[in-house]
N, C-alpha and C. Protein backbone atom coordinates (compact mmCIF):
# COMPACT_ATOMS: atom_id res chain seq x y z
N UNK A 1 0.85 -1.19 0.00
CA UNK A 1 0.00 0.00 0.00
C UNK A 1 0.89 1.24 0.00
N UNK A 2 0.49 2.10 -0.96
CA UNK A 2 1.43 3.32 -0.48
C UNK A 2 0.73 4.29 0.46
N UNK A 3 1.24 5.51 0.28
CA UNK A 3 0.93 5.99 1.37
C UNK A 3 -0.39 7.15 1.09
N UNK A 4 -1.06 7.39 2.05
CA UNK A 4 -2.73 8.02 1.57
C UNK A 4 -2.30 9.24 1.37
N UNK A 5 -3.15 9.66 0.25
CA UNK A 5 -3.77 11.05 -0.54
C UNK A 5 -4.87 11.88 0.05
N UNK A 6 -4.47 12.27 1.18
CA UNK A 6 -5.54 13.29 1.83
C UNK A 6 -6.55 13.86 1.11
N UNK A 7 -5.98 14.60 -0.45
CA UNK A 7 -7.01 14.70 -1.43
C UNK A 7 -8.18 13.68 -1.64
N UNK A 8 -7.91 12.71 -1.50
CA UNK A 8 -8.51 11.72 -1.99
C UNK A 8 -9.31 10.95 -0.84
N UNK A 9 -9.11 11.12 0.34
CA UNK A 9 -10.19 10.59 1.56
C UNK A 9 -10.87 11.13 1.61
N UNK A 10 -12.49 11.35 1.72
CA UNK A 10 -13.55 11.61 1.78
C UNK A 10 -13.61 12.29 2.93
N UNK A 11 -13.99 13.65 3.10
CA UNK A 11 -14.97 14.77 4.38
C UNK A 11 -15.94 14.05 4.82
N UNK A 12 -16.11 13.72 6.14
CA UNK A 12 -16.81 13.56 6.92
C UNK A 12 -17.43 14.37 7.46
N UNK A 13 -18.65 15.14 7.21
CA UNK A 13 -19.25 16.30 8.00
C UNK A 13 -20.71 15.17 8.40
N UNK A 14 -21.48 16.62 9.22
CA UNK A 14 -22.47 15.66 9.87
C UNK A 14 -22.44 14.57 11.14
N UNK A 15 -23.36 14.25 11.98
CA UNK A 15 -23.50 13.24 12.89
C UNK A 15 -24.84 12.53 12.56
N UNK A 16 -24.48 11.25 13.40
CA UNK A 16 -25.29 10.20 13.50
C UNK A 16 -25.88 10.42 14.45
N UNK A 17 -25.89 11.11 15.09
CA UNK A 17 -27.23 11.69 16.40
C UNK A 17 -28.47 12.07 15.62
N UNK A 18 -29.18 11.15 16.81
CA UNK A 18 -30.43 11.75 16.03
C UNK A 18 -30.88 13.43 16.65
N UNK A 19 -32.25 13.84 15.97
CA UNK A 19 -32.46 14.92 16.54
C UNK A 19 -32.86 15.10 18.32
N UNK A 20 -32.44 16.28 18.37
CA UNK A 20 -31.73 17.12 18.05
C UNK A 20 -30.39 17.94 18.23
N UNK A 21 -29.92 16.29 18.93
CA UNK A 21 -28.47 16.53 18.84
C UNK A 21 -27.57 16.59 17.17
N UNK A 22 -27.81 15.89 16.79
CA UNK A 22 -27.61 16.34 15.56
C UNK A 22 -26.87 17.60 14.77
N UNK A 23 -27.53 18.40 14.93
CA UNK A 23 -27.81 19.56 14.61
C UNK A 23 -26.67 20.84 15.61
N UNK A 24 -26.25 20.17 16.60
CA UNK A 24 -25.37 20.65 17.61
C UNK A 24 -23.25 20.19 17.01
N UNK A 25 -23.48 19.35 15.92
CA UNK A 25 -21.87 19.21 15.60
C UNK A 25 -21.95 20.30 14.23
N UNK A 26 -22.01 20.95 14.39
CA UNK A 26 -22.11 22.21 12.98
C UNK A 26 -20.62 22.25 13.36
N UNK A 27 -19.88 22.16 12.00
CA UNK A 27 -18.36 22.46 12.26
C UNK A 27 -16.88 22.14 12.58
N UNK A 28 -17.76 20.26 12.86
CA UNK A 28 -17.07 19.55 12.91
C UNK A 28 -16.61 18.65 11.82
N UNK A 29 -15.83 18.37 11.05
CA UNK A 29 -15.31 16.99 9.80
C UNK A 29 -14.23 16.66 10.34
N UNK A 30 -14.31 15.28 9.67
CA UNK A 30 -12.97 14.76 10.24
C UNK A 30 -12.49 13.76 8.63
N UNK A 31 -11.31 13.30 8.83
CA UNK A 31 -10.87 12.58 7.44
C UNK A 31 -10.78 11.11 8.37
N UNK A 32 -11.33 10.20 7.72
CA UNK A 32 -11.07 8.99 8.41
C UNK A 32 -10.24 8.13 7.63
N UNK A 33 -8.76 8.26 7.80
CA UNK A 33 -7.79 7.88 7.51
C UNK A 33 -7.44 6.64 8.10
N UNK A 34 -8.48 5.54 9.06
CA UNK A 34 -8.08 4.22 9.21
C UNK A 34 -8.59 3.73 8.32
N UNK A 35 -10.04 3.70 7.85
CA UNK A 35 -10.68 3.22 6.89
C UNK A 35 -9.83 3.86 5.95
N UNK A 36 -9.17 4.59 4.97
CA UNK A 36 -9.27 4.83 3.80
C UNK A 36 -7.79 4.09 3.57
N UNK A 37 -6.98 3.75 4.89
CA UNK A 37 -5.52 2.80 4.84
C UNK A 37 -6.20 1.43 4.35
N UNK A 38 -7.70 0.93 4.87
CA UNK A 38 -7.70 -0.05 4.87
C UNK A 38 -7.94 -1.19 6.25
N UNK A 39 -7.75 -0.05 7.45
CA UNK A 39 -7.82 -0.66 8.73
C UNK A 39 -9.49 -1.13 9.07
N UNK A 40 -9.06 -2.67 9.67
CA UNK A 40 -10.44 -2.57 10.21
C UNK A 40 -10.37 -3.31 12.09
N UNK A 41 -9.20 -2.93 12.70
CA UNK A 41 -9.38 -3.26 14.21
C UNK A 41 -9.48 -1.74 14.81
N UNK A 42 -8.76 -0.81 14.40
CA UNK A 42 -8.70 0.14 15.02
C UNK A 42 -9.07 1.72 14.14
N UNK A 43 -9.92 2.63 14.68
CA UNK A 43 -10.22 3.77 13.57
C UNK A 43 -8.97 4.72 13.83
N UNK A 44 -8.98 5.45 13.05
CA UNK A 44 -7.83 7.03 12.82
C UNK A 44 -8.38 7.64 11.94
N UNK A 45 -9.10 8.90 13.27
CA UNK A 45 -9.54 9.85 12.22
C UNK A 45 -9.20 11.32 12.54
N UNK A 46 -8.98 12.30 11.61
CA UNK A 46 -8.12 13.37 11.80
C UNK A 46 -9.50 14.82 11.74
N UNK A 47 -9.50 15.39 12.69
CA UNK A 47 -10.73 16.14 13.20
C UNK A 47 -10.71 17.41 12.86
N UNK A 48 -11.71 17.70 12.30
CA UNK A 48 -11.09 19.36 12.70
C UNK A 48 -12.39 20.09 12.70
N UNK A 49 -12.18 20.95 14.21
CA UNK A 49 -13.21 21.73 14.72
C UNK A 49 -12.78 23.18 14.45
N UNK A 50 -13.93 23.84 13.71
CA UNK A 50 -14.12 25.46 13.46
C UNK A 50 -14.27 25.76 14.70
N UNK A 51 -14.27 27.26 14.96
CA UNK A 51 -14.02 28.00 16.29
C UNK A 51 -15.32 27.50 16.57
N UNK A 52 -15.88 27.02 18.26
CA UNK A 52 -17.10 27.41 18.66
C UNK A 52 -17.52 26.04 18.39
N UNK A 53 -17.10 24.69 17.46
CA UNK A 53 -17.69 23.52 17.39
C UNK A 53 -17.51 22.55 18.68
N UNK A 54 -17.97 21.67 18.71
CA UNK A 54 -17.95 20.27 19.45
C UNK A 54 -17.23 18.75 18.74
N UNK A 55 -16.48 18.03 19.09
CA UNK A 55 -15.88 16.89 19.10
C UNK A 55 -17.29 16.10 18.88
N UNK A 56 -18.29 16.21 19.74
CA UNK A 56 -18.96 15.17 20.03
C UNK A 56 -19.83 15.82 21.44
N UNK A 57 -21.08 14.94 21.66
CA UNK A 57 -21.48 15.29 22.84
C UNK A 57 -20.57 14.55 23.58
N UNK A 58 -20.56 15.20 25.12
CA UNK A 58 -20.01 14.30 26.23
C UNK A 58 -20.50 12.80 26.42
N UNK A 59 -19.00 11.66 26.11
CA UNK A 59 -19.66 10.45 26.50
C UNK A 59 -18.51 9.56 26.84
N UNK A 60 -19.07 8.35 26.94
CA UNK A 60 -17.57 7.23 27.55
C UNK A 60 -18.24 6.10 27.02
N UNK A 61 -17.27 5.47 26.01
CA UNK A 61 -17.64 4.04 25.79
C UNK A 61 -17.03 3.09 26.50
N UNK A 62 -18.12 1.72 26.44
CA UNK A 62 -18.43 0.75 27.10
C UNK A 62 -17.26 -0.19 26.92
N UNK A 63 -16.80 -0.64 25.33
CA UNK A 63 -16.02 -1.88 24.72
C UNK A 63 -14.91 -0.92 24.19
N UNK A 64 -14.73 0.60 23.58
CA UNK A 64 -13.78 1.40 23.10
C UNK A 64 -12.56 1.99 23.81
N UNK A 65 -11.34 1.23 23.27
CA UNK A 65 -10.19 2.92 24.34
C UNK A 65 -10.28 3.87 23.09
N UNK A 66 -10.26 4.98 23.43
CA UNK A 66 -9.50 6.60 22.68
C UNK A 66 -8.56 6.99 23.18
N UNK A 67 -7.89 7.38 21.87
CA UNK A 67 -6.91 8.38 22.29
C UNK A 67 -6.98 9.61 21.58
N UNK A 68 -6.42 10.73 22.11
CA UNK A 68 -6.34 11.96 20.93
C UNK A 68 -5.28 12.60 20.87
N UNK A 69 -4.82 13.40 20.21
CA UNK A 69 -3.75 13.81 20.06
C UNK A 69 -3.84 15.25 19.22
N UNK A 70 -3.57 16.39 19.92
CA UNK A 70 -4.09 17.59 19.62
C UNK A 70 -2.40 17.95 18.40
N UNK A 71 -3.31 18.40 17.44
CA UNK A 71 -2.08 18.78 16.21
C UNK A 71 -1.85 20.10 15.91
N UNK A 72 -2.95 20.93 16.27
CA UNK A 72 -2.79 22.18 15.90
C UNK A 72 -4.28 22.97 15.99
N UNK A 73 -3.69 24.47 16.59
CA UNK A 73 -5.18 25.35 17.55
C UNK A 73 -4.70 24.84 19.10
N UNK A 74 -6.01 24.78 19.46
CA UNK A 74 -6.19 24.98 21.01
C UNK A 74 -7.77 24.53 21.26
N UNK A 75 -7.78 23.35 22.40
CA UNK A 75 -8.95 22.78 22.47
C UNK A 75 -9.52 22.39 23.93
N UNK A 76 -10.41 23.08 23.96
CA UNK A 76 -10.60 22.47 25.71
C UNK A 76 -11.11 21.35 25.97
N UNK A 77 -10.33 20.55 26.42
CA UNK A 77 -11.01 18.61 27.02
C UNK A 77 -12.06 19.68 28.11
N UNK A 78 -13.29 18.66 27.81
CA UNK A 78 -13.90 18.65 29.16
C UNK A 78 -14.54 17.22 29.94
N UNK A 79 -14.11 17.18 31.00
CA UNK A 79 -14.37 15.69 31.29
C UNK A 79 -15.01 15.56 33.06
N UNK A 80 -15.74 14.66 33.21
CA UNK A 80 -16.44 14.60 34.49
C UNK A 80 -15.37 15.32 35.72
N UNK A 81 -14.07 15.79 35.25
CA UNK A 81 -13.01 16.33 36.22
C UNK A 81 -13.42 17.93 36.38
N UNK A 82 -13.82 18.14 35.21
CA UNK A 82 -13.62 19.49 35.04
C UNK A 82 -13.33 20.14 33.43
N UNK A 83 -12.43 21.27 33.56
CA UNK A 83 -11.98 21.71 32.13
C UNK A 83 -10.40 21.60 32.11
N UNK A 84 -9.73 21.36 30.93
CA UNK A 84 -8.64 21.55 30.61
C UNK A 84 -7.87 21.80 29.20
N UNK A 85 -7.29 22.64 29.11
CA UNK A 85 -6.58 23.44 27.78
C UNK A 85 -5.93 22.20 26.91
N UNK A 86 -6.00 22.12 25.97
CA UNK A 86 -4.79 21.34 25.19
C UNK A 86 -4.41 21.65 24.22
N UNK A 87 -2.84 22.13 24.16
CA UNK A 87 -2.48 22.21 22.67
C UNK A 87 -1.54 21.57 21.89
N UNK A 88 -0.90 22.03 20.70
CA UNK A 88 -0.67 20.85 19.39
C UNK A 88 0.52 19.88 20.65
N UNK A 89 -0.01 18.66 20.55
CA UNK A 89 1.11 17.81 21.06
C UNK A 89 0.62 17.30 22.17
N UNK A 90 -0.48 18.04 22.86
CA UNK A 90 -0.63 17.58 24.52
C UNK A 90 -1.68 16.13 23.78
N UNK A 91 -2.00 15.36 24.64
CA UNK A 91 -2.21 13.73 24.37
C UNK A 91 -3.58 13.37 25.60
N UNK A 92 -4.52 12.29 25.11
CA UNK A 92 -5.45 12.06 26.75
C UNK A 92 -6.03 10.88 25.92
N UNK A 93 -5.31 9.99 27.13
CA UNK A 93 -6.34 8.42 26.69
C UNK A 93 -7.49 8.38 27.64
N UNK A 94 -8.57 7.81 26.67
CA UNK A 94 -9.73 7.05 27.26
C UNK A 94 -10.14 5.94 27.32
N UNK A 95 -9.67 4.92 28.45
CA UNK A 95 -10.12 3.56 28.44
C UNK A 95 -11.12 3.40 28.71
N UNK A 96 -11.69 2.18 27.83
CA UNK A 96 -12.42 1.21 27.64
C UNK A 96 -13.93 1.54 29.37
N UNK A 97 -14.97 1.34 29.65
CA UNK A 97 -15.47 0.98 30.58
C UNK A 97 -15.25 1.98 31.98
N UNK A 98 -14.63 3.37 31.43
CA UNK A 98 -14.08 3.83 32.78
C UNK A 98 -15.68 5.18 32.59
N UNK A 99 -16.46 5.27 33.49
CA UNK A 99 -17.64 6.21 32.98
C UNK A 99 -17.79 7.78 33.26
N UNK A 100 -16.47 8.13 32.55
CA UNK A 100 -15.86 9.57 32.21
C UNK A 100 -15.87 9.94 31.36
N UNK A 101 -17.43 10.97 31.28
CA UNK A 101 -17.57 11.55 29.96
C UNK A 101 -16.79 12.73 29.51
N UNK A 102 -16.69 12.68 28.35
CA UNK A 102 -15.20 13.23 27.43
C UNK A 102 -15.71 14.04 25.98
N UNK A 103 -15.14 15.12 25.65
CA UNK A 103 -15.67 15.92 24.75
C UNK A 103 -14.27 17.14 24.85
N UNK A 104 -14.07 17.15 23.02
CA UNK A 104 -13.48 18.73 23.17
C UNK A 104 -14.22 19.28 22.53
N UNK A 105 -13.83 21.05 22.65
CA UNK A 105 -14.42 22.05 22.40
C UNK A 105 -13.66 22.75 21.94
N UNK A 106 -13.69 23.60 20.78
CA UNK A 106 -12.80 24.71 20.64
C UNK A 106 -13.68 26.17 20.63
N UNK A 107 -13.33 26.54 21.78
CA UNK A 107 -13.19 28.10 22.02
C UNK A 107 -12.65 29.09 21.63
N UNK A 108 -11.49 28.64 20.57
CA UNK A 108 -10.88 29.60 19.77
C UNK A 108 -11.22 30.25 18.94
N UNK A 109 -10.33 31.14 18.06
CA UNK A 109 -10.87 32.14 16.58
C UNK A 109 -10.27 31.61 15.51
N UNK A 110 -9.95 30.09 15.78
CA UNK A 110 -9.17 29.87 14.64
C UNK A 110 -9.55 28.23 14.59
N UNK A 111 -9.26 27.16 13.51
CA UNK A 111 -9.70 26.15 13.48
C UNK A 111 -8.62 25.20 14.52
N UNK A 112 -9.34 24.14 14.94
CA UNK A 112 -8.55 22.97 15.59
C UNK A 112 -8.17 21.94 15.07
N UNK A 113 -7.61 20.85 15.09
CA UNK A 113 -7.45 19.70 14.36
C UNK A 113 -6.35 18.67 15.50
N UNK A 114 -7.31 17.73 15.88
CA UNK A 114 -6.97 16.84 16.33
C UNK A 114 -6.92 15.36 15.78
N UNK A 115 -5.92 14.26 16.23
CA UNK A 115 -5.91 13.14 15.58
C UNK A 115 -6.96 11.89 16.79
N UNK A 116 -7.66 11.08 16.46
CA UNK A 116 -8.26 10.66 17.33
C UNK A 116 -8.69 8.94 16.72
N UNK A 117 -7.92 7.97 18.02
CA UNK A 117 -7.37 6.64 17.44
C UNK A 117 -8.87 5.96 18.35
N UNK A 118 -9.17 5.10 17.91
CA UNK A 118 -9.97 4.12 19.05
C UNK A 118 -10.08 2.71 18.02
N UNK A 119 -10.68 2.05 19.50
CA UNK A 119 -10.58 0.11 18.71
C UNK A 119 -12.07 0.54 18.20
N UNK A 120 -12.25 -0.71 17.29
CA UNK A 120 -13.51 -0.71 16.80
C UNK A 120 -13.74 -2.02 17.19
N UNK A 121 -14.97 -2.34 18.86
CA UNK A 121 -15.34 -3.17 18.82
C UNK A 121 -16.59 -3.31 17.73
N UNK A 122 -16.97 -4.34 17.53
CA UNK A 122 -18.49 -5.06 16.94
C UNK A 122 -19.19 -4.65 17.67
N UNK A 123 -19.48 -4.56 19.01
CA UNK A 123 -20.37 -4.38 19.58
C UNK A 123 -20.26 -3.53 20.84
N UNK A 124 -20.50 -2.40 21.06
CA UNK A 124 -20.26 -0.95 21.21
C UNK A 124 -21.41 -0.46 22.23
N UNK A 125 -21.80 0.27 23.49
CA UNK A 125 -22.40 1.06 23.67
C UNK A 125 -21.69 2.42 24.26
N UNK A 126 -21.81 3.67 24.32
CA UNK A 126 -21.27 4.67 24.47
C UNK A 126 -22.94 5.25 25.29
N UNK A 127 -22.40 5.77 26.37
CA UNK A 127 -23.76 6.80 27.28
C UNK A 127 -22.83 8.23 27.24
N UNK A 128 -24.48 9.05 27.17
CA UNK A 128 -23.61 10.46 26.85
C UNK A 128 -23.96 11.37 28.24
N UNK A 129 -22.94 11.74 28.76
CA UNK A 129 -23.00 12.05 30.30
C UNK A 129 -24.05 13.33 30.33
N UNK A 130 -24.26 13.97 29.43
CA UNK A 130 -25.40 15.35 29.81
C UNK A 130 -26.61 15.44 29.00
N UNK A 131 -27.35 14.47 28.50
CA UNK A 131 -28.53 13.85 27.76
C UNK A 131 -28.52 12.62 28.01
N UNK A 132 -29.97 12.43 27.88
CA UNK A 132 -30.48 11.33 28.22
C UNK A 132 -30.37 10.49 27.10
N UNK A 133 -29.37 9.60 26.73
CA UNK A 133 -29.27 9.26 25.25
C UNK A 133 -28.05 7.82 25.32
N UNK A 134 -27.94 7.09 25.19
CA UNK A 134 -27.22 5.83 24.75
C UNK A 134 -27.48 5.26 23.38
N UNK A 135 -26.23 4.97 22.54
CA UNK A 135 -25.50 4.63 21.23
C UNK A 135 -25.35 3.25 21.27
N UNK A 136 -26.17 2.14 20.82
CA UNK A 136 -26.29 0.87 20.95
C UNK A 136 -25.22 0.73 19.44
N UNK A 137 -24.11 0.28 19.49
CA UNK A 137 -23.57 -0.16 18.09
C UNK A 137 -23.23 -1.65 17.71
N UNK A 138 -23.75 -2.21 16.57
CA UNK A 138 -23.76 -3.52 16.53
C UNK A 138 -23.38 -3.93 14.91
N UNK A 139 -22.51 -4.52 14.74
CA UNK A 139 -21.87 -4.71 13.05
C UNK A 139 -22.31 -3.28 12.15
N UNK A 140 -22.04 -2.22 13.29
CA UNK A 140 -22.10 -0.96 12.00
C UNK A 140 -23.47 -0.14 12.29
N UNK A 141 -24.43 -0.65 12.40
CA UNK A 141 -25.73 -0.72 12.91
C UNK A 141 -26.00 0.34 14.06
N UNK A 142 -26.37 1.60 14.47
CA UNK A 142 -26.59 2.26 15.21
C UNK A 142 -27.96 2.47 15.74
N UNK A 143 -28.67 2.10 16.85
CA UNK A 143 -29.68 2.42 17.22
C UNK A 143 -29.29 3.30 18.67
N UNK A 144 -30.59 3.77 19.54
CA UNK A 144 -30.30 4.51 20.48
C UNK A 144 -31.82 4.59 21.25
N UNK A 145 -31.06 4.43 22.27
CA UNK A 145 -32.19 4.27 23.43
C UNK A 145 -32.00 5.56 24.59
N UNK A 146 -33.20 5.98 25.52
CA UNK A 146 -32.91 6.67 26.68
C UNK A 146 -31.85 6.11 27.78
N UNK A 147 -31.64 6.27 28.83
CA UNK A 147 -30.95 6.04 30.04
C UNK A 147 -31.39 4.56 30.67
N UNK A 148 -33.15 5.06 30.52
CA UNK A 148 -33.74 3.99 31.46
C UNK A 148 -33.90 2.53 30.41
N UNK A 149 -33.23 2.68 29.12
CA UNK A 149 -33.48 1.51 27.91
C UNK A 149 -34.77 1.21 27.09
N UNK A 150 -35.61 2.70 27.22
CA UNK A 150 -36.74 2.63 26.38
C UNK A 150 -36.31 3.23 25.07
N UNK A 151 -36.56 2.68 23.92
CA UNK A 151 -36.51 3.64 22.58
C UNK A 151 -36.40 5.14 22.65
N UNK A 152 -35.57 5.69 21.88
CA UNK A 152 -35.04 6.87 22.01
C UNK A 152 -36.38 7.53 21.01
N UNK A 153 -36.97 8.42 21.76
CA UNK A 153 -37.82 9.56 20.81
C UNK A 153 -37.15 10.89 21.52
N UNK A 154 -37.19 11.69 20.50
CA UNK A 154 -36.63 13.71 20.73
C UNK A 154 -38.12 13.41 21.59
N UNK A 155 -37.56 14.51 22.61
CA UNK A 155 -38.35 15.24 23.64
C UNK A 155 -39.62 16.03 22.49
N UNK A 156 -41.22 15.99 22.98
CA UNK A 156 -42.05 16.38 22.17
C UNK A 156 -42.78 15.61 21.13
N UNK A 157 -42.41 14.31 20.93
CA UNK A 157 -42.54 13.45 19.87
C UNK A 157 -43.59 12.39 20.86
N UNK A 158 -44.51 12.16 19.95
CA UNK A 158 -45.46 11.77 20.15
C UNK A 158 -45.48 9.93 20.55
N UNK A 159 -45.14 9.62 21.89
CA UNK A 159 -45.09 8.35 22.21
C UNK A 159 -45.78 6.87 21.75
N UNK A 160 -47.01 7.74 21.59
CA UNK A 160 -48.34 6.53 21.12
C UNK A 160 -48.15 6.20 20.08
């Protein structure tokens, strides 16, 4: 294999949240450079948040470690600890099962871009520490339930 054509990996914009989280990653793409090597145990994908975007809502998976690795800008981790600054070079793993929800943010005037590694189990749940919302993942397959494990409907949506 030679070596990848950034030109040539596909923009990732958009989330798989349903509404109306969704609608809350404005600003975020990332290049997913494990898939486009060819990888299929572990993802690598290269992020990059406009001033004012989100990583992701706050969450901690169940079967996943992360890691990230800040490349350039300035990004605030925020995690059930608190807040903390990171810039190009500073590093923060997230193991597997530990239930410390995790999210950066960039607060800056300028874009961010972080690198961000995790395993890809088969079978996946991730809870998101400040909504009521869990990420059931199964051969690719994403569904999502509340807290208490009833089917996920947006707040307002008609139960019956």
């Amino acid at each position: 294999m030679k070596k990848l054509d950034f030109a040539k990996v596909p923009l990732k914009t958009g989330s798989i949240y349903p509404a109306p989280y969704a609608g809350m990653m404005q600003g975020r793409s990332s290049l997913r450079l494990g898939e486009a090597a060819g990888l299929t145990q572990f993802g690598v994908n290269l992020v990059t948040l406009k001033p004012g975007a989100l990583s992701s809502l706050r969450h901690w998976h169940r079967a996943e470690d992360e890691f990230v690795m800040v490349i350039s800008g300035e990004c605030v981790l925020l995690t059930d600890d608190g807040e903390e600054i990171m810039h190009p070079g500073d590093c923060v793993g997230f193991p597997a099962n530990r239930p410390d929800g995790h999210h950066l943010v960039n607060r800056g005037d300028t874009p961010a871009v972080f690198l961000a590694i995790g395993s890809k189990a088969r079978e996946e749940v991730a809870t998101y520490s400040d909504v009521d919302l869990v990420l059931h993942l199964k051969d690719g397959t994403a569904t999502y339930t509340h807290k208490d494990g009833r089917p996920y409907q947006p707040e307002g949506e008609n139960n019956g």
